[in-house]
Protein backbone atom coordinates (compact mmCIF):
# COMPACT_ATOMS: atom_id res chain seq x y z
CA UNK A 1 -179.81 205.89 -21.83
CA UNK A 2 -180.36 203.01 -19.87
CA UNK A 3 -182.14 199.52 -21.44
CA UNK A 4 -185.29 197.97 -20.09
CA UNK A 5 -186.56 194.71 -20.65
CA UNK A 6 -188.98 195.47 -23.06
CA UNK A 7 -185.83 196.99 -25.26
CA UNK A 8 -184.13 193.46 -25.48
CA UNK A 9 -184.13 191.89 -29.06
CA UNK A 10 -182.20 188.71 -30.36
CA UNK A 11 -179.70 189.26 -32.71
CA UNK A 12 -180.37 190.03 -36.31
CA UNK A 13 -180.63 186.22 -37.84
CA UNK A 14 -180.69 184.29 -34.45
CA UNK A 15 -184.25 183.83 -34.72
CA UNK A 16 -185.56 181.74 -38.20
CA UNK A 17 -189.41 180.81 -38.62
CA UNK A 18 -190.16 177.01 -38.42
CA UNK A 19 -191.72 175.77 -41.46
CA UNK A 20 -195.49 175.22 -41.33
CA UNK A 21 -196.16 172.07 -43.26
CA UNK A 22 -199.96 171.35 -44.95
CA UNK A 23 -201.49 174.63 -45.34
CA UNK A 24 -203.20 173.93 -48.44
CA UNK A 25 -201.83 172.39 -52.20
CA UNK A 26 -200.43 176.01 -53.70
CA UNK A 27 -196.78 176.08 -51.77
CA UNK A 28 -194.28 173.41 -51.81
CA UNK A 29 -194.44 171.84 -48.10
CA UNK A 30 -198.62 171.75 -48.54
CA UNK A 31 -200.93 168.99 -49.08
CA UNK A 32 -198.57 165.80 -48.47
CA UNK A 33 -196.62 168.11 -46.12
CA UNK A 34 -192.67 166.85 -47.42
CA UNK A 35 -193.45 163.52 -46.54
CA UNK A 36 -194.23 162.05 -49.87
CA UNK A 37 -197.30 159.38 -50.70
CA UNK A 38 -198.93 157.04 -48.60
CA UNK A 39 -196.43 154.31 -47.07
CA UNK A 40 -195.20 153.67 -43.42
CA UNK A 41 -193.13 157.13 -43.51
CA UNK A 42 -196.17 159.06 -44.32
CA UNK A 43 -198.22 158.15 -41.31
CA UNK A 44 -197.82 159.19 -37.69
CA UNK A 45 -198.32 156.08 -36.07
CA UNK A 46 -194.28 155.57 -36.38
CA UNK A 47 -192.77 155.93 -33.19
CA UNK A 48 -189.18 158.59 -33.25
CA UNK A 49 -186.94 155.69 -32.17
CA UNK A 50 -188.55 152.83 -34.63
CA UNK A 51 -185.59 151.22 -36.66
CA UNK A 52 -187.84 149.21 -38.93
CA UNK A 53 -188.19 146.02 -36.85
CA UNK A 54 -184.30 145.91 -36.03
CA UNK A 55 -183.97 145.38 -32.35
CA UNK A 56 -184.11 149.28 -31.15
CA UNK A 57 -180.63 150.51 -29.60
CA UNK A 58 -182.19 150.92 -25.87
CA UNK A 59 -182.91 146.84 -26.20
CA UNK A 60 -179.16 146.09 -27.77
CA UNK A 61 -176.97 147.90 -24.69
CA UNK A 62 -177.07 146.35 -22.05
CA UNK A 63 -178.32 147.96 -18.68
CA UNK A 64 -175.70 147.07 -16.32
CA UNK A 65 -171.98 146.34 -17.03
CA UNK A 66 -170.44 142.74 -15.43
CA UNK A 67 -170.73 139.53 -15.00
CA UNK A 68 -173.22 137.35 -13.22
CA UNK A 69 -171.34 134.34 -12.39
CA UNK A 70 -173.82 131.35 -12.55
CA UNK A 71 -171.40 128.89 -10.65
CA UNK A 72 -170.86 131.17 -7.92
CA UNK A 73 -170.58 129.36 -4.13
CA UNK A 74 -172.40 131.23 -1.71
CA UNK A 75 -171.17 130.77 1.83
CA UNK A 76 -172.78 131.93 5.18
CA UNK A 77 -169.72 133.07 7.27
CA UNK A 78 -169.71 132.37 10.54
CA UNK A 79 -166.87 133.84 13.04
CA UNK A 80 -164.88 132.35 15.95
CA UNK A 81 -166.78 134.82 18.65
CA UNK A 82 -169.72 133.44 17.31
CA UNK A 83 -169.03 129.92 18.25
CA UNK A 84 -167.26 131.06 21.83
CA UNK A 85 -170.79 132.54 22.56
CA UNK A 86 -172.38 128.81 21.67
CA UNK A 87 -172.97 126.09 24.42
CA UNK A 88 -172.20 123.01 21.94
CA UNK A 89 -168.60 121.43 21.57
CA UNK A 90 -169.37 119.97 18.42
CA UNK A 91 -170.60 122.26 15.70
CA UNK A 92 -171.92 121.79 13.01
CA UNK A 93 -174.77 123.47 10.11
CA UNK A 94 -177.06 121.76 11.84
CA UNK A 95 -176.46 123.74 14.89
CA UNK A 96 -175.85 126.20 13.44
CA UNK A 97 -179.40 126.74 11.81
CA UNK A 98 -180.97 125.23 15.07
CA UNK A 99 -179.58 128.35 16.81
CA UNK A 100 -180.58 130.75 13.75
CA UNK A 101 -177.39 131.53 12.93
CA UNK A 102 -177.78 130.28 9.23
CA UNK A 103 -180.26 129.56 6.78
CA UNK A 104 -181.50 126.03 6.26
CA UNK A 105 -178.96 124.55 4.05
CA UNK A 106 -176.29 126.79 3.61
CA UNK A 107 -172.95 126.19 2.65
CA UNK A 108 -170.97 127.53 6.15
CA UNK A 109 -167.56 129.10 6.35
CA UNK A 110 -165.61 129.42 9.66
CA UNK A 111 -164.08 132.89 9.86
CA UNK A 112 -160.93 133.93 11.85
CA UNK A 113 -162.77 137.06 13.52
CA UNK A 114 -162.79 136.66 17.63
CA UNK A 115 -160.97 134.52 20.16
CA UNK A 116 -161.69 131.24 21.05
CA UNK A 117 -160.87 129.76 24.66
CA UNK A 118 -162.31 126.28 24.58
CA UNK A 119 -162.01 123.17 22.63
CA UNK A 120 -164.64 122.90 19.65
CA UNK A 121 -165.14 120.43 17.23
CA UNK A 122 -166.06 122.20 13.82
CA UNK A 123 -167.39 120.61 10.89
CA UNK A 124 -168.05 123.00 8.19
CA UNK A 125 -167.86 123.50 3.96
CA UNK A 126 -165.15 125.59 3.75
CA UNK A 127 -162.55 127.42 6.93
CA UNK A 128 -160.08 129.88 6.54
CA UNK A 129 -156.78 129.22 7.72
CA UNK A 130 -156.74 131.70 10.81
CA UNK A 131 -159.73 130.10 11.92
CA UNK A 132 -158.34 126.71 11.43
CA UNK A 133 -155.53 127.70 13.45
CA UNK A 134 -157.23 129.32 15.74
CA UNK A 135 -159.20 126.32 16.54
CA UNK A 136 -156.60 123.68 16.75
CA UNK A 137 -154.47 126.04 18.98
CA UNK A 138 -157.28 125.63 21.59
CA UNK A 139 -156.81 121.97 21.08
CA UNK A 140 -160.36 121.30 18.83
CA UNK A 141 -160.53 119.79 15.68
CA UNK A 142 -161.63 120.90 12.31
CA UNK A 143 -163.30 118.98 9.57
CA UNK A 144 -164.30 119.88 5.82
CA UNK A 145 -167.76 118.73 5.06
CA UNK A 146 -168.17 117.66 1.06
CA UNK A 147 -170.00 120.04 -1.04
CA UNK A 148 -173.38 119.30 -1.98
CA UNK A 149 -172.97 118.90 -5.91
CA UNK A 150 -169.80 116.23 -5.39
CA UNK A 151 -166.51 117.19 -6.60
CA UNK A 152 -167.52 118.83 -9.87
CA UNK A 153 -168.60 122.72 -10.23
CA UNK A 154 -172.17 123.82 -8.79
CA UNK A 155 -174.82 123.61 -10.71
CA UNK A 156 -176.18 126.81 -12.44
CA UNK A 157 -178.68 129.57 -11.12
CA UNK A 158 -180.51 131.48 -12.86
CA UNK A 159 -183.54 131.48 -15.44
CA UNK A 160 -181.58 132.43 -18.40
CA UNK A 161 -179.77 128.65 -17.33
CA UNK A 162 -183.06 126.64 -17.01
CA UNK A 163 -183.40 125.22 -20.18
CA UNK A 164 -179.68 124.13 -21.40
């Protein structure tokens, strides 16, 4: 004998009847329907997740892991075969924005990426040392510019910061 569809059952005591609440006053889940008398509980204007006015548990984690530094110095790096492709002998962020290379008041960091076969003056917030090198090997000079904010950290970004 072979089974068909129609033959399949679940297994004896797999399957229980849900409990229909408030069908009338005679059986014991009618009328208030298990819920007791009037009160907050009683209604369904509760939302599932409601913890009584505690800040609810999606609010309290937080949604990404980390650390935003608010001090963090943002620098626009600018490589050696960048400035062996300019015209100018002295360079500096001025230049460098005039020829689009960075946005208008950036801090700018010489990188050590590309040759460079003339002699360039550099002036410029931060350089790495392979670009320093690299530039003083072909007989230019390199100079550190003073950060905007003084000697001191940056100052903070970031709404959460505003009002300190």
């Amino acid at each position: 004998m072979t089974i068909k569809l129609h033959d399949l059952k679940p297994a004896k005591g797999s399957k229980k009847k849900a409990i229909r609440v408030g069908r009338g006053t005679a059986g014991r889940r009618g009328k208030t329907a298990g819920r007791g008398t009037k009160g907050q509980g009683a209604r369904d204007t509760i939302p599932m997740n409601f913890e009584g006015g505690q800040m609810p548990l999606h609010m309290r984690i937080p949604k990404k892991r980390g650390f935003n530094n608010p001090f963090r110095v943002e620098y626009q790096a600018i490589n050696l075969d960048v400035l062996e492709g300019l015209e100018e002998n002295d360079v500096d962020p001025g230049v460098l924005h005039g020829h689009g290379l960075t946005h208008k008041g950036a801090l700018v960091k010489i990188l050590g990426r590309g040759e460079l076969s003339r002699k360039v003056s550099v002036k410029a917030h931060a350089v790495s040392k392979s670009a320093e090198r690299a530039i003083t090997a072909a007989g230019g000079t390199v100079e550190i510019l003073p950060k905007p904010w003084g000697d001191r950290r940056p100052p903070a970004k970031g709404n959460h910061l505003a009002n300190r």
